[in-house]
Protein backbone atom coordinates (compact mmCIF):
# COMPACT_ATOMS: atom_id res chain seq x y z
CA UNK A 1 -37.19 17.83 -1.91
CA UNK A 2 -38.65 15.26 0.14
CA UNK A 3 -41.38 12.80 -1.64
CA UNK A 4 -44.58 12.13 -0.74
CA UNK A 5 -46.08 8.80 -0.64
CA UNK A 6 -48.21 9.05 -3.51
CA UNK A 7 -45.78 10.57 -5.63
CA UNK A 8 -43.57 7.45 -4.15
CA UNK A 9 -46.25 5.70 -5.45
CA UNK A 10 -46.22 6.87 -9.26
CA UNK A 11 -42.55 6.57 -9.52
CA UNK A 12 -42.67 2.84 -8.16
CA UNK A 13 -45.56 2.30 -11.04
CA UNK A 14 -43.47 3.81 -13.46
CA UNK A 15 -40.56 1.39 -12.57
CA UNK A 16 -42.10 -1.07 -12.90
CA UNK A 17 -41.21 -2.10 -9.49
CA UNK A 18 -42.91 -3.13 -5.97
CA UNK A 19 -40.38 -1.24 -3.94
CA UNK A 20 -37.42 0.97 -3.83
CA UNK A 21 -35.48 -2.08 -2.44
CA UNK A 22 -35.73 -3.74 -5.68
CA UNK A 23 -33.47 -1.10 -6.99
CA UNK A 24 -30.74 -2.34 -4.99
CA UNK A 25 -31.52 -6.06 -5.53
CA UNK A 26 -28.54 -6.69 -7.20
CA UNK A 27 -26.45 -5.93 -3.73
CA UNK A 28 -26.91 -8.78 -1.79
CA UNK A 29 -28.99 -8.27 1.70
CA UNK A 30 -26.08 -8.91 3.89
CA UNK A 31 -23.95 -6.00 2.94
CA UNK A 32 -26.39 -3.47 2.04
CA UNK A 33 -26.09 -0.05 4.24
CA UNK A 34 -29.31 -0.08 6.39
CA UNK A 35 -31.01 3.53 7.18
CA UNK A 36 -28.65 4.40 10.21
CA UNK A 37 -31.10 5.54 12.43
CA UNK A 38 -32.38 8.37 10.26
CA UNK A 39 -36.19 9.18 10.30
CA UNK A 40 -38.58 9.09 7.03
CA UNK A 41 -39.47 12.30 5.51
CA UNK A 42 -36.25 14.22 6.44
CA UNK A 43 -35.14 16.82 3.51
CA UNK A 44 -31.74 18.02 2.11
CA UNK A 45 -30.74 20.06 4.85
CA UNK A 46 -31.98 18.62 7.42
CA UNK A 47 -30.26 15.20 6.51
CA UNK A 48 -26.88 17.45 5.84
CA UNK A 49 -27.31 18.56 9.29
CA UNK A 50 -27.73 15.15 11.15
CA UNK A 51 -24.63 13.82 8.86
CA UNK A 52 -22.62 16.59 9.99
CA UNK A 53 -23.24 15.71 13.89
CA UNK A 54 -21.98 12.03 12.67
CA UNK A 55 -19.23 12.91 10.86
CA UNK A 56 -18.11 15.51 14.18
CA UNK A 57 -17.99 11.95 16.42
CA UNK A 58 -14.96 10.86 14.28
CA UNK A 59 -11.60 11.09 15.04
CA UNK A 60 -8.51 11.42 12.55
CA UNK A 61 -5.06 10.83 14.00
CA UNK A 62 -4.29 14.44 14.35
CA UNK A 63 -6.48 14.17 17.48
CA UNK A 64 -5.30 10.99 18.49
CA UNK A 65 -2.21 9.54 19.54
CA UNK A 66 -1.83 6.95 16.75
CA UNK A 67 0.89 4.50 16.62
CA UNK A 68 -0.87 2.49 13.18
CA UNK A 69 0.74 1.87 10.31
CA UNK A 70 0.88 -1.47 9.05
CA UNK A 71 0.71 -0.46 5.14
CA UNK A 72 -1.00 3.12 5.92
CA UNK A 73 1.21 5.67 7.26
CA UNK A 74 0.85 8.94 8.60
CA UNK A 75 4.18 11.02 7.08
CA UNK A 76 4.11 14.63 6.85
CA UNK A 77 3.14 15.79 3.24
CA UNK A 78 4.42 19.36 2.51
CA UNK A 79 1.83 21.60 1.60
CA UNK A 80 3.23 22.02 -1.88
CA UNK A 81 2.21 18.59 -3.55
CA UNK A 82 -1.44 19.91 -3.09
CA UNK A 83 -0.30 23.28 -4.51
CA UNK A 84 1.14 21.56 -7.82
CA UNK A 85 -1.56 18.29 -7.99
CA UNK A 86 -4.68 20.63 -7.98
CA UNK A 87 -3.47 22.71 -10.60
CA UNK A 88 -6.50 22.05 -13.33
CA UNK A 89 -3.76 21.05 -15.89
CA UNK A 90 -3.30 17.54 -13.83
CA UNK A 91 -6.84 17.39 -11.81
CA UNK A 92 -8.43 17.13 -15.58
CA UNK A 93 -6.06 14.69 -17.53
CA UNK A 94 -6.56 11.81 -18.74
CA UNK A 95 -4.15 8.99 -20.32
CA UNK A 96 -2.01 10.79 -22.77
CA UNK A 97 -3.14 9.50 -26.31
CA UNK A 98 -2.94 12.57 -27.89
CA UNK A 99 0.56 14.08 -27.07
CA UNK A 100 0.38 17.13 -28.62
CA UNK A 101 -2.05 17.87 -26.26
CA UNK A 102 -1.00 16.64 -23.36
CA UNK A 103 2.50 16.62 -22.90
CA UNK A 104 2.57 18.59 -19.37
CA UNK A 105 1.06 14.93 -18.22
CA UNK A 106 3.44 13.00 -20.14
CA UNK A 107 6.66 15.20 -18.55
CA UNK A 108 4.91 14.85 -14.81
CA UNK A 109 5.09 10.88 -15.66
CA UNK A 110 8.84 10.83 -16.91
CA UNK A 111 9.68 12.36 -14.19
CA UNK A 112 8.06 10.32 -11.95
CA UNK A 113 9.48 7.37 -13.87
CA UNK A 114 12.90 8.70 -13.17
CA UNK A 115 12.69 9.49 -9.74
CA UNK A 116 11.09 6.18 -8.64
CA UNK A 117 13.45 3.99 -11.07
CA UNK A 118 16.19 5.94 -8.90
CA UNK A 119 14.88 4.99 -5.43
CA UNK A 120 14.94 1.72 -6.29
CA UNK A 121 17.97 1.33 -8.56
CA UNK A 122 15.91 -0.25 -10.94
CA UNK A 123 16.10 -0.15 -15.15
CA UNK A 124 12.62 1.01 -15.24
CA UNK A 125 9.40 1.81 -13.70
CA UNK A 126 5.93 2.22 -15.14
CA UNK A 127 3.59 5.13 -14.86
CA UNK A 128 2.29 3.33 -11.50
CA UNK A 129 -0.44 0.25 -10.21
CA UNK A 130 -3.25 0.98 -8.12
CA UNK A 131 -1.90 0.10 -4.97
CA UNK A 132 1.43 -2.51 -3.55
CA UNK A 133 -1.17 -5.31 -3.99
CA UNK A 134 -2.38 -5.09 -7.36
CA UNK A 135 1.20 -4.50 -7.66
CA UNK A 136 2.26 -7.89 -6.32
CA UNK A 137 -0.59 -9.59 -8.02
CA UNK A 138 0.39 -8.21 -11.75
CA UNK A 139 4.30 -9.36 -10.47
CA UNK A 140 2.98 -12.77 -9.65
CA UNK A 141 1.69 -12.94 -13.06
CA UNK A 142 4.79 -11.58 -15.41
CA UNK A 143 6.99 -14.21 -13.03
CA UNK A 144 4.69 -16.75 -14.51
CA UNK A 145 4.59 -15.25 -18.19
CA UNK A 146 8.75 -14.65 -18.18
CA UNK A 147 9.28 -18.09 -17.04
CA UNK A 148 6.76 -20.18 -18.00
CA UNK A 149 6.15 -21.69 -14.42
CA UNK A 150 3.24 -21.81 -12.30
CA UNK A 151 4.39 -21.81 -8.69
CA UNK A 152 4.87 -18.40 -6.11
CA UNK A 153 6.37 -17.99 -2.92
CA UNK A 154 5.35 -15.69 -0.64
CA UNK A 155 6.08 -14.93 3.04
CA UNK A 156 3.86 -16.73 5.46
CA UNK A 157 3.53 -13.74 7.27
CA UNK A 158 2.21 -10.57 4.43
CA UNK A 159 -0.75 -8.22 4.89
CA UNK A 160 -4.37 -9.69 4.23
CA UNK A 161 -4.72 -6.98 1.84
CA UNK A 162 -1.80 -8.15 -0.56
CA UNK A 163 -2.54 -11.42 -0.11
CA UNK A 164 -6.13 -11.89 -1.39
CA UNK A 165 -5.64 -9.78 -4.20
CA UNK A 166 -2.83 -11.85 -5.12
CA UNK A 167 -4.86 -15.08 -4.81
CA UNK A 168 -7.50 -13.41 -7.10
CA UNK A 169 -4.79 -12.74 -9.87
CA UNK A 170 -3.83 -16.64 -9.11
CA UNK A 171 -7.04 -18.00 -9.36
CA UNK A 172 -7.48 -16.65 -12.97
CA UNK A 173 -3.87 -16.87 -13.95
CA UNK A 174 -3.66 -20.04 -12.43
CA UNK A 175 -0.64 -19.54 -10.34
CA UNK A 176 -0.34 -21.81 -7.12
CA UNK A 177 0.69 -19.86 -3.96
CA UNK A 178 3.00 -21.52 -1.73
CA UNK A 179 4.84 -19.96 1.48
CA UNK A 180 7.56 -19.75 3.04
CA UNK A 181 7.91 -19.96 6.82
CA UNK A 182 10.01 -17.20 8.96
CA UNK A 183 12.57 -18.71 11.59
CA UNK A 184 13.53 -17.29 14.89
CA UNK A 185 14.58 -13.40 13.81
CA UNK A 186 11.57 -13.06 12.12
CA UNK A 187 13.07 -13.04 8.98
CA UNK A 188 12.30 -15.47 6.05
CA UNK A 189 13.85 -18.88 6.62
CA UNK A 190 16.50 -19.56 3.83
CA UNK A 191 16.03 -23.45 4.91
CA UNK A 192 12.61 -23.29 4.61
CA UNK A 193 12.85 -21.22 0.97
CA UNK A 194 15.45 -23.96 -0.35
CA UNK A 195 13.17 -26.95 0.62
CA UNK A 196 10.13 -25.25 -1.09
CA UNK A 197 12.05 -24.42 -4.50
CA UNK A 198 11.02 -26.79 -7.26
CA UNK A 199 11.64 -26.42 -11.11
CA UNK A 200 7.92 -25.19 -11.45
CA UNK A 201 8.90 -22.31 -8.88
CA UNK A 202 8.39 -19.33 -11.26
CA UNK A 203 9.40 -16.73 -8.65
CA UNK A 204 9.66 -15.50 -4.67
CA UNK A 205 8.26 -12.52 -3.08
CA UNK A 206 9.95 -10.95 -0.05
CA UNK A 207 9.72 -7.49 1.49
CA UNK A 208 12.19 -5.66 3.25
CA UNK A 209 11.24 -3.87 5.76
CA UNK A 210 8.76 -6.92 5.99
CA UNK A 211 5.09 -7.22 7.78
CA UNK A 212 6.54 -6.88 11.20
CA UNK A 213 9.01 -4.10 10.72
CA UNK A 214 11.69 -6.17 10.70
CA UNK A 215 14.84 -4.98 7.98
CA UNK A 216 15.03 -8.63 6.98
CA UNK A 217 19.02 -8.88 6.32
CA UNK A 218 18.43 -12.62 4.90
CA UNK A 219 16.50 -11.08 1.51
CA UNK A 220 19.89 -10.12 -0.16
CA UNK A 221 20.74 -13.54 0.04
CA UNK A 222 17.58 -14.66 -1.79
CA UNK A 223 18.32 -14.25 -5.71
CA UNK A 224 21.61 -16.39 -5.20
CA UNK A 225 19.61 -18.82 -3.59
CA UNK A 226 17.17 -18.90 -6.37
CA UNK A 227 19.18 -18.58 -9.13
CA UNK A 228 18.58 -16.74 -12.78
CA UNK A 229 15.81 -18.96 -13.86
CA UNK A 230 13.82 -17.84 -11.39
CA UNK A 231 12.10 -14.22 -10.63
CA UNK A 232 12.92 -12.45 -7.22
CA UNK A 233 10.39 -10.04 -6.73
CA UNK A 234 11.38 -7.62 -3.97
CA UNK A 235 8.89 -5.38 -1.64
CA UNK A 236 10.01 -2.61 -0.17
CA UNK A 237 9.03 0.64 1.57
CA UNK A 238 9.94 3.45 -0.86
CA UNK A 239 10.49 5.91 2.21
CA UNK A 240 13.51 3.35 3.58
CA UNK A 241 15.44 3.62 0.66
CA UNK A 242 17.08 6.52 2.25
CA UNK A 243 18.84 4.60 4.63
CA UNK A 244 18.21 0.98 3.24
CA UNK A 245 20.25 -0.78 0.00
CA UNK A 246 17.47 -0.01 -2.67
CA UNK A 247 16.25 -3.26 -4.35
CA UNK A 248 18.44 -3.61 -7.33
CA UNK A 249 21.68 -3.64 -5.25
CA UNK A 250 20.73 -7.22 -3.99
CA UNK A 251 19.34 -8.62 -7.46
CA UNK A 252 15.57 -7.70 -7.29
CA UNK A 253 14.40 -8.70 -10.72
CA UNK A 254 10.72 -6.89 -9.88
CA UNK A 255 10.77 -4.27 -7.35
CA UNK A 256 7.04 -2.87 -5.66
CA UNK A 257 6.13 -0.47 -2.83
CA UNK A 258 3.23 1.00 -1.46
CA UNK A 259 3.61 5.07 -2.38
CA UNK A 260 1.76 6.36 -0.11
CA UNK A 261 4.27 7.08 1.82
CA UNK A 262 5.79 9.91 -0.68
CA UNK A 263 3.69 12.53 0.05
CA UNK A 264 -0.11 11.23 -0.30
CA UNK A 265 -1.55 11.36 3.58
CA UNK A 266 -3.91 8.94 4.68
CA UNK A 267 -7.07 9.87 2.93
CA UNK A 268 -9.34 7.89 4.37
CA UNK A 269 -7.43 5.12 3.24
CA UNK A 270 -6.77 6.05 -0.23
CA UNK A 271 -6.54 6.67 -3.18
CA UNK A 272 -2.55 5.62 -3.10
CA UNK A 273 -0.21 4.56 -5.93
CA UNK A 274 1.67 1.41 -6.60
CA UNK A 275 5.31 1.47 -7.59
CA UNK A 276 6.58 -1.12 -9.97
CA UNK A 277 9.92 -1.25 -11.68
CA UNK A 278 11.54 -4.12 -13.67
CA UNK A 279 14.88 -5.01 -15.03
CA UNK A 280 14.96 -3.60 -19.01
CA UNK A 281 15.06 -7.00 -20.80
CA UNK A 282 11.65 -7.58 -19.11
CA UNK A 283 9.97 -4.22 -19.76
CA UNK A 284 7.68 -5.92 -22.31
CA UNK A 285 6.23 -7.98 -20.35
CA UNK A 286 5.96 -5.14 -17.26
CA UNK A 287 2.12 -3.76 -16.65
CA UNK A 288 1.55 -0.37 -17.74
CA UNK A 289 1.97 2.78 -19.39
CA UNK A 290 5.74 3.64 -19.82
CA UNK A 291 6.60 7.65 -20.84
CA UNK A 292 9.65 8.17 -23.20
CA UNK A 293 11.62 11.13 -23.83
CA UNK A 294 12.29 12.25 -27.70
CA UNK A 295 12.64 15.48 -30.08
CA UNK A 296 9.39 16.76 -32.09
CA UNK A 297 10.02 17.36 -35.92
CA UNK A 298 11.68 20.97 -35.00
CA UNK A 299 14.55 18.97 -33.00
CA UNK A 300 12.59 20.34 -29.31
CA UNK A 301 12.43 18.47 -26.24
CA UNK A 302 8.92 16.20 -26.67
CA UNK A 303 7.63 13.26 -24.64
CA UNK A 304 5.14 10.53 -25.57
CA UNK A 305 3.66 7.20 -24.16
CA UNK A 306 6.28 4.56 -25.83
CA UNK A 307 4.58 1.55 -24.22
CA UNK A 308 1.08 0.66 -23.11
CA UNK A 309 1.26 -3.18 -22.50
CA UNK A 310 -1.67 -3.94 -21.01
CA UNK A 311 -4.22 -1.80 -22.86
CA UNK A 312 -7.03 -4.49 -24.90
CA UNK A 313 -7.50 -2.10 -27.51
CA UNK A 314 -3.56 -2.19 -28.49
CA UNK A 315 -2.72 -5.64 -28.27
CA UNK A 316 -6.28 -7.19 -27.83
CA UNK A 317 -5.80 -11.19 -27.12
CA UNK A 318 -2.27 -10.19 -26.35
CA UNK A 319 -2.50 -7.50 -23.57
CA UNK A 320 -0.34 -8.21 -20.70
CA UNK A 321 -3.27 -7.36 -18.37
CA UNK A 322 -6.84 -6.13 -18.39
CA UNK A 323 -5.98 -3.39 -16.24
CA UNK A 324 -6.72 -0.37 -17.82
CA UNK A 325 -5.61 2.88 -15.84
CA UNK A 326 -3.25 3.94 -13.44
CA UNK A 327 -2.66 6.72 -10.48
CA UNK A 328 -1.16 9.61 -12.26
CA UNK A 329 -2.06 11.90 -10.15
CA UNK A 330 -0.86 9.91 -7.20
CA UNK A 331 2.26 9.76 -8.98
CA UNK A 332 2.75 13.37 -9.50
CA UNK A 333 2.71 14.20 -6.41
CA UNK A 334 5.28 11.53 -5.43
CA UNK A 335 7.24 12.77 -7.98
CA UNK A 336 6.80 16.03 -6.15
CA UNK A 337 7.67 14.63 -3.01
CA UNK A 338 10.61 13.44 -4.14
CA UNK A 339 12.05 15.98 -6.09
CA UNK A 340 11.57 18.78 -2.77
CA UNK A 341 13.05 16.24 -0.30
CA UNK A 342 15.85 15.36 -2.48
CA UNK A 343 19.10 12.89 -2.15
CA UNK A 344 19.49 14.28 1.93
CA UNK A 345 15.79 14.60 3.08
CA UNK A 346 14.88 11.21 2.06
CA UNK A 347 17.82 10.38 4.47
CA UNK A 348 16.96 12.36 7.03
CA UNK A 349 13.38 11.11 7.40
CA UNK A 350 14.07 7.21 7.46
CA UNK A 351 17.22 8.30 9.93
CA UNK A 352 14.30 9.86 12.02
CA UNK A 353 11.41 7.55 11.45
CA UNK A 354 14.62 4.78 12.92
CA UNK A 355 15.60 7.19 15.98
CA UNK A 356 12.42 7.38 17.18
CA UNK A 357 11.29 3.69 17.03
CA UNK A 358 14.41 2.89 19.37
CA UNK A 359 12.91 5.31 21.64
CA UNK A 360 9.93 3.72 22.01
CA UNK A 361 11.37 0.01 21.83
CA UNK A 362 13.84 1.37 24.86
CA UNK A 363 10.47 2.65 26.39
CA UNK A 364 8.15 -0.60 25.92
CA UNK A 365 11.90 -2.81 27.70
CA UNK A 366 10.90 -0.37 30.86
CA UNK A 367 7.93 -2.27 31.25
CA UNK A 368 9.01 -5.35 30.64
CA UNK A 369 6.72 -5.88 27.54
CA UNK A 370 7.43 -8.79 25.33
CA UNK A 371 8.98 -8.53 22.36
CA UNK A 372 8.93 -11.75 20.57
CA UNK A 373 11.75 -10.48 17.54
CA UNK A 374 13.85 -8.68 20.16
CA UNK A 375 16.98 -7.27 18.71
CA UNK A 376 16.36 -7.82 15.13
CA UNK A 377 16.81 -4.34 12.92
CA UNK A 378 13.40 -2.84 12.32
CA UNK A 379 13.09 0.39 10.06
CA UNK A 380 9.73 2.17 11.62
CA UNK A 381 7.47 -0.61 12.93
CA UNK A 382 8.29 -3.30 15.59
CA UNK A 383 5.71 -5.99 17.44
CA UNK A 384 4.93 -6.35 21.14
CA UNK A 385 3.38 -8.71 22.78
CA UNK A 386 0.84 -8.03 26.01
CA UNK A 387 -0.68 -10.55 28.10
CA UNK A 388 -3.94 -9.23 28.01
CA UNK A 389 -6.89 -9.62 26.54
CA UNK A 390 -7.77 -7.42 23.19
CA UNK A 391 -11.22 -5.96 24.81
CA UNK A 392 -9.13 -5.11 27.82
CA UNK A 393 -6.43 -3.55 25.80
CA UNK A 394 -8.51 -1.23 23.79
CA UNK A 395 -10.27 0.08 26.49
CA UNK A 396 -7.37 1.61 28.40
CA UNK A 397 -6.10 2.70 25.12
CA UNK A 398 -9.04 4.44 24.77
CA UNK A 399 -8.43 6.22 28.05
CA UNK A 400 -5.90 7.46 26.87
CA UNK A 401 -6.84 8.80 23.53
CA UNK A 402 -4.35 6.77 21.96
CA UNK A 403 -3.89 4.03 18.83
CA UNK A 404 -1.14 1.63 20.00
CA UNK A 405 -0.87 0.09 17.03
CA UNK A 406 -2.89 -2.83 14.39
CA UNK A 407 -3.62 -6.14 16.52
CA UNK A 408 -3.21 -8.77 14.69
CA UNK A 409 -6.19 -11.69 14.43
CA UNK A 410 -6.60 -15.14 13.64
CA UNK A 411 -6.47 -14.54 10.33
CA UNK A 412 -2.55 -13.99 10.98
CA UNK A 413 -3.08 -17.30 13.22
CA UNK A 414 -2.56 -15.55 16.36
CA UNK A 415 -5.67 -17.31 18.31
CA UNK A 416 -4.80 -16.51 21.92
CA UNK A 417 -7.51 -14.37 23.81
CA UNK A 418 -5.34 -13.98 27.06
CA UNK A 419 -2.67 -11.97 24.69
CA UNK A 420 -2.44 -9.23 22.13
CA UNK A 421 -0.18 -8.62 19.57
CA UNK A 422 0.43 -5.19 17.86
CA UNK A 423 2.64 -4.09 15.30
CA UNK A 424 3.22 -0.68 16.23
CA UNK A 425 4.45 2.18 14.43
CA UNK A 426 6.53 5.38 14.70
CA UNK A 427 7.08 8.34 12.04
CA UNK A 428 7.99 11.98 12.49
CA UNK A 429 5.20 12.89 13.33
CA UNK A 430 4.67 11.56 16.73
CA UNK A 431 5.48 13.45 19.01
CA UNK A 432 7.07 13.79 23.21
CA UNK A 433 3.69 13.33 23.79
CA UNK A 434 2.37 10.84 22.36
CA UNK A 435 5.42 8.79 23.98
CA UNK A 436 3.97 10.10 27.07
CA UNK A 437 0.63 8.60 26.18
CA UNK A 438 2.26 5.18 25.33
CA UNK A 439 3.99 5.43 28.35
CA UNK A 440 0.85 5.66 30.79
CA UNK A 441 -0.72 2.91 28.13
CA UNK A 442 1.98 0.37 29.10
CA UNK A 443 1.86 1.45 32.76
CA UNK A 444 -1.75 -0.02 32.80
CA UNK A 445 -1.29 -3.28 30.51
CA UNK A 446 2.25 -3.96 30.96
């Protein structure tokens, strides 16, 4: 229906308002959406129409050939998770409550529970976070509540993403962030670490694979340099853990991951699931909703929620966090993924997603390409270095359909205009081709 300008008129009066803008005068002006070109007085299908023609100019990275990953990554999800997820039994529940209504839920859950705890030899893991950073914030904080300290080490070098949420969980949990540098191997700097530990140091973060790839062979050395009064909280890449030491083989006392990579896609970005597991004499002080496994009053196999730590209404003044919901169905269909790759597929993708990275590493050497953590292990990701400049870069990437990677900014402190450094990625699913593509990339920039 389009509206006239005197009925525009009457609804304005009826406001109580000058203008339609003052709906929206609670957005501030400097991020509000302007009218993207679109003319006045355009109806429903007629504005369908013109989106559709917008929406047709984008490209996903099954028309592209995308190296990016860099927290994102674009694994093959088997076409059953989408069978089992939008079954109307898990598209329409809710947190469990009431479990004798809604113990198919509660089962998806344990399972999940089990799978993940599993993957990353861990005592427990909750129902699942929003996302790794939320993840690493919440961590941040039980590191702080466990111990009763108020200073964190992280990497220097972690994703923007993680790292403003977790300064947002600081700033009201009043947590100072300090960080540690990386030396030579890119790897974190057990000199560096040492010097920084103090007896307020409540806990460390490191990730392995870390920001640049790299398998980071000095983070099994970091709980013995910490010691038991302090909390090692370990980041990992669920997907790795079938060919790297999970976790809590090298002492992780938290363990997070980003889940997208078990079977969610890109979406656009999201939605995605955080992982989060803990060591049992800490699961009371763990975020989230925890699923338990027991016998109904006729002796049958029954499941209920045995822990909800961080829910107001339970514990009021005494809830672990305010965050009040998870990803469930983000974690069924990990669990999903899991459970149809099994023990051996799990293996056989992070033994593929390595393969093909030394491909292209062996490819970029051809061309003499820099790069600056040469012959340090890297799982699926690695960084190059070109000495060109980023506007120069993109366009001959763009001739040839292709994303080489994320280019890092000065917000990672690389300032240089005459060079540009990418941290580039490799799954299963590229392809002969897109090496090809790469190939004719670095012929151009090299």
């Amino acid at each position: 229906m389009v509206i006239m300008s005197g009925d525009l008129s009457e609804l304005l009066k009826e406001l109580n308002i000058r203008s339609v803008d003052e709906l929206f005068k609670d957005i501030p002006e400097s991020i509000r959406t302007k009218m993207l070109g679109l003319p006045n007085g355009m109806d429903e299908d007629e504005i369908r129409r013109v989106a559709g023609e917008y929406v047709g100019m984008n490209k996903t990275v099954n028309q592209l050939h995308s190296f990016l990953g860099f927290g994102l990554y674009n694994h093959y999800v088997p076409a059953a998770i989408s069978n089992v997820v939008n079954r109307n039994e898990f598209l329409t529940a809710y947190t469990p409550y009431q479990a004798e209504i809604s113990q198919g839920i509660m089962q998806a859950l344990f399972e999940y529970q089990s799978l993940a705890a599993e993957l990353l030899q861990m005592d427990v893991v909750n129902s699942s976070m929003y996302d790794v950073s939320t993840s690493l914030g919440e961590a941040a904080r039980m590191a702080k509540t466990i111990t009763g300290k108020d200073e964190f080490i992280v990497p220097k070098y972690i994703s923007r993403n993680k790292r403003a949420v977790l300064d947002n969980y600081a700033k009201g949990a009043e947590i100072k962030i300090k960080e540690v540098d990386f030396d030579d191997r890119g790897m974190i700097d057990i000199d560096s670490l040492e010097k920084n530990l103090n007896d307020n140091t409540s806990g460390v973060y490191a990730e392995y694979p870390n920001m640049f790839g790299i398998i980071d062979t000095n983070v099994p050395k970091i709980k013995e340099t910490i010691g038991d009064d302090r909390m090692f909280v370990a980041g990992v890449n669920p997907i790795s853990l079938g060919v790297l030491a999970p976790p809590g083989k090298f002492g992780a006392d938290i363990a997070i991951g980003e889940g997208q990579v078990l079977g969610l896609g890109l979406n656009f970005g999201g939605p995605v699931v955080g992982v989060f597991g803990t060591k049992e004499q800490y699961i009371r002080k763990m975020p989230g909703k925890i699923m338990g496994m027991t016998k109904d009053h006729n002796g049958r196999v029954a499941f209920s929620m045995i822990l909800q730590t961080r829910e107001q209404h339970i514990r009021r003044e005494k809830a672990i966090t305010n965050m009040t919901s998870n990803q469930a169905l983000m974690a069924v269909a990990s669990a999903v993924f899991l459970s149809l790759l099994g023990d051996s597929g799990l293996r056989k993708i992070g033994e593929v997603n390595m393969g093909r990275t030394r491909e292209l590493i062996d490819i970029v050497r051809e061309f003499g390409v820099k790069l600056p953590y040469d012959g340090s292990p890297v799982f699926n990701e690695f960084l190059i270095r070109l000495k060109e400049s980023k506007t120069f870069v993109n366009r001959i990437a763009k001739k040839y359909n292709l994303i080489p990677g994320y280019m890092l900014g000065k917000e990672y402190g690389f300032n240089d205009r005459n060079q540009v450094n990418i941290v580039t990625n490799v799954t299963e699913r590229n392809t002969s081709k897109d090496f090809d593509a790469f190939r004719e990339f670095l012929r151009e920039v090299a």
